[in-house]
N, C-alpha and C. Protein backbone atom coordinates (compact mmCIF):
# COMPACT_ATOMS: atom_id res chain seq x y z
N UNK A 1 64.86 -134.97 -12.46
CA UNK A 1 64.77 -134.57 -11.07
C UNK A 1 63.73 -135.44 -10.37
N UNK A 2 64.26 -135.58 -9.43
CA UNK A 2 63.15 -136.75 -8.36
C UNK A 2 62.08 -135.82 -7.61
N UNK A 3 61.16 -136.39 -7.12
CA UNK A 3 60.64 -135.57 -5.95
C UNK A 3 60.75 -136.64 -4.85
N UNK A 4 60.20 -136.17 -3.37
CA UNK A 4 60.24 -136.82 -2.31
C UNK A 4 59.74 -138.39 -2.53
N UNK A 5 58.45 -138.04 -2.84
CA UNK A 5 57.91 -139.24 -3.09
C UNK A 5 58.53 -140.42 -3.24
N UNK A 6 59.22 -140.12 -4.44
CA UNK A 6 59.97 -141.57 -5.13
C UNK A 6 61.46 -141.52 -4.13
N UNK A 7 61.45 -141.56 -3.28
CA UNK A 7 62.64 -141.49 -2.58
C UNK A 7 62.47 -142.33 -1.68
N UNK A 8 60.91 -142.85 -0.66
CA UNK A 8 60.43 -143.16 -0.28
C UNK A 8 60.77 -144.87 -0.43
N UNK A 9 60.37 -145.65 -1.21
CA UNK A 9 60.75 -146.68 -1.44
C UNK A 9 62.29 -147.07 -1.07
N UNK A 10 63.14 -146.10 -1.72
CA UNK A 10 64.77 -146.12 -1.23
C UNK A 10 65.00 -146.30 0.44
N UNK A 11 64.34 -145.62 1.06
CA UNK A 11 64.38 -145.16 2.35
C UNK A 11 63.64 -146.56 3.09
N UNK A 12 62.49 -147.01 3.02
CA UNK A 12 62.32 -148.29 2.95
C UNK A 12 63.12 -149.57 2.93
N UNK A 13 63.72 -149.98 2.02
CA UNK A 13 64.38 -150.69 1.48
C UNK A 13 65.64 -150.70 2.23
N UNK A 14 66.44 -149.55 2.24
CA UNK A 14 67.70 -149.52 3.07
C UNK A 14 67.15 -149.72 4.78
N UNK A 15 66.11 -148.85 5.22
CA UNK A 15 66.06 -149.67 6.45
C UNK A 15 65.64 -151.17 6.66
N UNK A 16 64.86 -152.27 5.67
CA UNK A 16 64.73 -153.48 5.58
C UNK A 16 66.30 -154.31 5.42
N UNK A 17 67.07 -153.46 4.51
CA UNK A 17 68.31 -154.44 5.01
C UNK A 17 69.26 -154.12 6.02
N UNK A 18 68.64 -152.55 6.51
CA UNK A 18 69.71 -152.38 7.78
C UNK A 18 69.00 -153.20 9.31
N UNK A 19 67.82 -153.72 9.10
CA UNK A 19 67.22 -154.77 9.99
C UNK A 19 67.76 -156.08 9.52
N UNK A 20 67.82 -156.57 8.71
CA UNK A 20 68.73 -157.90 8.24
C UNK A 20 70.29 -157.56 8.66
N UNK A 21 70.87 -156.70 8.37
CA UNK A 21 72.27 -156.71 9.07
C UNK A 21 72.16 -156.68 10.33
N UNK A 22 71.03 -155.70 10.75
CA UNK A 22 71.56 -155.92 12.58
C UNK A 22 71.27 -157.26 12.86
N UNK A 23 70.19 -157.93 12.84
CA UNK A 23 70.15 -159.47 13.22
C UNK A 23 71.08 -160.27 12.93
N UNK A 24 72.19 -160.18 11.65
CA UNK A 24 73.00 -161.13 11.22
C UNK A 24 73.92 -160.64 12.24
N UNK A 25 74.00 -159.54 12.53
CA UNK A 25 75.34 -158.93 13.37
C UNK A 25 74.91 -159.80 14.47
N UNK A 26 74.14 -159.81 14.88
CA UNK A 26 73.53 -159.73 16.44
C UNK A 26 73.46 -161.31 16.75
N UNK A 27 73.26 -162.18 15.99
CA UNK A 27 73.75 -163.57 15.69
C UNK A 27 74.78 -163.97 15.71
N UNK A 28 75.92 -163.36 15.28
CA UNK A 28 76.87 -164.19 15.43
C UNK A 28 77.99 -163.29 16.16
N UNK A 29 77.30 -162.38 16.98
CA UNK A 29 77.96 -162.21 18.15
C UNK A 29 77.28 -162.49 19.59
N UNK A 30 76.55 -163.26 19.23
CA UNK A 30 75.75 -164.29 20.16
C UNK A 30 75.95 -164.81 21.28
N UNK A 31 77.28 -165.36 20.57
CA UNK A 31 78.62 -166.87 21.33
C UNK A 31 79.11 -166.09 22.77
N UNK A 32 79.51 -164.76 22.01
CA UNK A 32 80.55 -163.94 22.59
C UNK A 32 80.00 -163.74 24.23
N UNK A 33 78.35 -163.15 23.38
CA UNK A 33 77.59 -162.62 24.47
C UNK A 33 77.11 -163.56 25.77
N UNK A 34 76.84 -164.87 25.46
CA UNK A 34 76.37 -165.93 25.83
C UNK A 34 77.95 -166.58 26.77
N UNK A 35 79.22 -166.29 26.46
CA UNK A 35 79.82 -167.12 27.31
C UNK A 35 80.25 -165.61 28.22
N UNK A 36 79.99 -164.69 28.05
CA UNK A 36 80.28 -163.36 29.30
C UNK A 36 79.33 -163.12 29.64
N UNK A 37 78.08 -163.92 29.53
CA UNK A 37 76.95 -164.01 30.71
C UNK A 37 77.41 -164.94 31.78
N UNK A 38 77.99 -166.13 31.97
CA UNK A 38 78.45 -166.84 32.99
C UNK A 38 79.19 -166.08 33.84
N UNK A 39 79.77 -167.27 35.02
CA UNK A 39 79.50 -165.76 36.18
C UNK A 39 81.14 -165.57 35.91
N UNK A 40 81.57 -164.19 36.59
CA UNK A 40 82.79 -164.05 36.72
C UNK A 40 83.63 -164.92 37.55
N UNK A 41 85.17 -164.40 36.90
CA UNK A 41 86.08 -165.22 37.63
C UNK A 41 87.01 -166.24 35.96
N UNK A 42 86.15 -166.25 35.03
CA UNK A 42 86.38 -167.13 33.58
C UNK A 42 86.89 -166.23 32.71
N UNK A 43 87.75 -166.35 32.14
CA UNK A 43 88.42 -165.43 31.38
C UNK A 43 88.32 -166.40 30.02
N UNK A 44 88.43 -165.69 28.84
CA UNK A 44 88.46 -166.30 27.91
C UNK A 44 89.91 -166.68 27.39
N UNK A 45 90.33 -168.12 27.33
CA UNK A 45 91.86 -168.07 26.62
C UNK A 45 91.93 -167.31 25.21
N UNK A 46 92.97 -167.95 25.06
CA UNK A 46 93.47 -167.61 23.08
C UNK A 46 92.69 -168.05 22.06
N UNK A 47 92.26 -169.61 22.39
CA UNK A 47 91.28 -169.88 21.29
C UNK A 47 89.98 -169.39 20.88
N UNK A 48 89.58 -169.29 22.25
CA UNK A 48 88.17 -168.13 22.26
C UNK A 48 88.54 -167.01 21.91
N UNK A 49 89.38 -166.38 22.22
CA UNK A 49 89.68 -164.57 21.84
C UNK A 49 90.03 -164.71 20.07
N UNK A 50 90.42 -165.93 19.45
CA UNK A 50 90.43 -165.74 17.96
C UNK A 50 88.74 -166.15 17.48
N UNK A 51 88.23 -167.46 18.11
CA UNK A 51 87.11 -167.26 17.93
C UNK A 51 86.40 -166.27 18.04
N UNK A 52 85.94 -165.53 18.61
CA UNK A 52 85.13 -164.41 18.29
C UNK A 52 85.92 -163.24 18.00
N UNK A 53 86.85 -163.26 17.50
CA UNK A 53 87.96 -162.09 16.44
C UNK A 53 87.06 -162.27 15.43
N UNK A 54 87.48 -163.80 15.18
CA UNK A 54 86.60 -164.22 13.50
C UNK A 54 85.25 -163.98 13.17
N UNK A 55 84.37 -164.22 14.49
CA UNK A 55 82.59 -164.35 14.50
C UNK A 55 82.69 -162.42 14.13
N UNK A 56 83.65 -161.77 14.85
CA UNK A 56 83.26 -160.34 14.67
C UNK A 56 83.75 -159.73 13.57
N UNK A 57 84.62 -160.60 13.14
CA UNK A 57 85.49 -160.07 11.36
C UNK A 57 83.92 -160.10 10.13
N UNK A 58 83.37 -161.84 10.71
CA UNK A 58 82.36 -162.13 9.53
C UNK A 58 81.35 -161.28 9.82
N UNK A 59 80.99 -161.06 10.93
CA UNK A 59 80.26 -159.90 11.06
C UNK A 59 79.60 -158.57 10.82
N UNK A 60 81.56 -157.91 10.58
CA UNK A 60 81.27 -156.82 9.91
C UNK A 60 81.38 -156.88 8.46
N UNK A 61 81.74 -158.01 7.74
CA UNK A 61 81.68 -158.22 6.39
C UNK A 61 80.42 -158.13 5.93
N UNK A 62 79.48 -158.97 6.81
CA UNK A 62 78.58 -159.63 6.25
C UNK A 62 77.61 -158.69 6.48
N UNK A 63 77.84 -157.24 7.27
CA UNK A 63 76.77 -156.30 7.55
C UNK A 63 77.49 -155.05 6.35
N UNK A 64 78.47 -155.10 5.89
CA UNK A 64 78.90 -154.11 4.87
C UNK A 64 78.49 -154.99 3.13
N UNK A 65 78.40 -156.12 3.36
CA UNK A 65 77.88 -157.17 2.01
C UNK A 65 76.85 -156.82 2.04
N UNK A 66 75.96 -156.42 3.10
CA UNK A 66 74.58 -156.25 3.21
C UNK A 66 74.34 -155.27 2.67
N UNK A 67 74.78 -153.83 3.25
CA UNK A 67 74.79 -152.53 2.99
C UNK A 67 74.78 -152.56 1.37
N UNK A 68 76.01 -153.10 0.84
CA UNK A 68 76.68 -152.52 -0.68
C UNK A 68 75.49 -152.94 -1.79
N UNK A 69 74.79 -154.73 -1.23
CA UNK A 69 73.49 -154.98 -2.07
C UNK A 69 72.03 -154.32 -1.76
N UNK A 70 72.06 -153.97 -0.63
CA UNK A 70 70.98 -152.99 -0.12
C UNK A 70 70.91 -151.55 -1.33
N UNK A 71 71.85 -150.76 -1.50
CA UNK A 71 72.02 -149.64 -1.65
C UNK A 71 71.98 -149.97 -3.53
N UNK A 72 72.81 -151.38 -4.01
CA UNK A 72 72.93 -151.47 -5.36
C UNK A 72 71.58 -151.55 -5.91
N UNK A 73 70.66 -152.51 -5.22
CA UNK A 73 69.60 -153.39 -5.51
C UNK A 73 68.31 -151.73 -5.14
N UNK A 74 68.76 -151.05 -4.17
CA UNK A 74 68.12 -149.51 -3.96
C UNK A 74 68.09 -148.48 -4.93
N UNK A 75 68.58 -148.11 -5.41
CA UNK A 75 69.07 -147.00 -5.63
C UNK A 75 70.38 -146.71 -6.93
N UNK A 76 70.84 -147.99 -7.35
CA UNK A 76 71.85 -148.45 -8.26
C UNK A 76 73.35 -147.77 -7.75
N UNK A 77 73.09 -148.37 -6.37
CA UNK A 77 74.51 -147.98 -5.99
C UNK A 77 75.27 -146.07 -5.26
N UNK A 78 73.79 -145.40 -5.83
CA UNK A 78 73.81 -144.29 -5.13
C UNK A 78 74.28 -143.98 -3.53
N UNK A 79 75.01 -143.45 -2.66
CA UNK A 79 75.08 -142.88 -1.79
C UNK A 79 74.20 -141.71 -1.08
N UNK A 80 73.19 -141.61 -0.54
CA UNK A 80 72.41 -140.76 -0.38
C UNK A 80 72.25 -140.47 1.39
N UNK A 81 72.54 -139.75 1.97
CA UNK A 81 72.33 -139.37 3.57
C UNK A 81 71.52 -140.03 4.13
N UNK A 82 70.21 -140.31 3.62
CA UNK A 82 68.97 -140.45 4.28
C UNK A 82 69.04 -142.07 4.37
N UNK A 83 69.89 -142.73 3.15
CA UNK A 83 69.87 -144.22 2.95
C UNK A 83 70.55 -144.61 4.09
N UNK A 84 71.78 -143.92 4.09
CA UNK A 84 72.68 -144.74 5.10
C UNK A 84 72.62 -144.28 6.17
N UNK A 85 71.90 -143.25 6.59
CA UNK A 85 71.71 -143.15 8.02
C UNK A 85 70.41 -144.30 8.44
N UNK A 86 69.71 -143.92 7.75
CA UNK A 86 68.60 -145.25 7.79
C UNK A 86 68.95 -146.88 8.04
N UNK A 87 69.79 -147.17 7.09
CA UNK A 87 70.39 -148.36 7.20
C UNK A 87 71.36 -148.21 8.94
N UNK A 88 71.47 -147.54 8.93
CA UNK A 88 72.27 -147.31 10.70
C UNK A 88 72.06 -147.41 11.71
N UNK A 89 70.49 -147.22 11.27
CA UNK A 89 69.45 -146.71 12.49
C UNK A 89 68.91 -148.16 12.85
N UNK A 90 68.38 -148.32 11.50
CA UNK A 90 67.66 -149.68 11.41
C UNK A 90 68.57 -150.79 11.98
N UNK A 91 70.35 -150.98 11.75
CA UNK A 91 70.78 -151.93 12.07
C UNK A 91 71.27 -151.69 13.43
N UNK A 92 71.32 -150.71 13.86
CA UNK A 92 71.92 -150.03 15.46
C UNK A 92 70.27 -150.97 16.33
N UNK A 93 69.15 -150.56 16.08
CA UNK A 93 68.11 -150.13 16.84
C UNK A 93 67.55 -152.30 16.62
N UNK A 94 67.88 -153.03 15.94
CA UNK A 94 68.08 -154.51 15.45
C UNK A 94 68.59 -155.50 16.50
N UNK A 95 69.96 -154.76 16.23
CA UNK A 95 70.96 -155.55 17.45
C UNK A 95 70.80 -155.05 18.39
N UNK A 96 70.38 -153.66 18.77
CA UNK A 96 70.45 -153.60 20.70
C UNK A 96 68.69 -154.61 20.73
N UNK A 97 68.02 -154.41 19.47
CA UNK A 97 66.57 -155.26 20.44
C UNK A 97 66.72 -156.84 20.13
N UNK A 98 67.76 -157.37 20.23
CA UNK A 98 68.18 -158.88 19.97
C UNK A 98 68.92 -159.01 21.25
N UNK A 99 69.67 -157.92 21.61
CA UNK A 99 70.46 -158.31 22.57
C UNK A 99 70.25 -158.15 23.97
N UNK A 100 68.81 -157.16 23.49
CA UNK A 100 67.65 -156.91 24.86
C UNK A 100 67.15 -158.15 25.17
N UNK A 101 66.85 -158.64 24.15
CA UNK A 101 65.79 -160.18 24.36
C UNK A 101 66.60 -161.13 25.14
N UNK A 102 68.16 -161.15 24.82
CA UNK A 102 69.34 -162.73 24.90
C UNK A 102 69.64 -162.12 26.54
N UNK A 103 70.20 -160.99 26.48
CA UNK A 103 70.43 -160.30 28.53
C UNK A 103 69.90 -159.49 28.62
């Protein structure tokens, strides 16, 4: 049986990589953000609308790759409430303050 204590580190840890996912998120939806800051009137064609299909496919890969070694390298793969809301928080609260800084 655990106590709180040692839980602590877990809780840690998952929010350190749910701050590395939001930034990776928040990076490479960057492009997206950066060409729908110009002014209206520009629509994006086809090639752009697959381009950032893809920037937002690798995206969410690369923030669920994050999660699965976060949690393995945590906890040995455990599922625990407190981890993944943490990791949620941390990567929610990441990308809106990246995307505060860019608009």
């Amino acid at each position: 049986m655990r106590n709180a204590l040692s839980e602590l580190p877990v809780l840690l840890c998952c929010v350190r990589g749910g701050l590395v996912a939001g930034l990776v998120c928040a990076f490479l939806r960057l492009p997206r953000a950066l060409y729908y800051m110009r002014p209206r009137g520009r629509r994006a064609g086809l090639p752009l609308r697959l381009l950032f299909g893809l920037l937002d496919t690798a995206a969410a890969f690369s923030a669920a790759a994050v999660f699965a070694l976060t949690l393995l390298y945590a906890n040995g793969g455990e599922l625990r409430l407190y981890a993944v809301s943490g990791f949620i928080i941390a990567a929610a609260g990441a990308a809106a303050a990246f995307h505060g800084l860019v608009g």
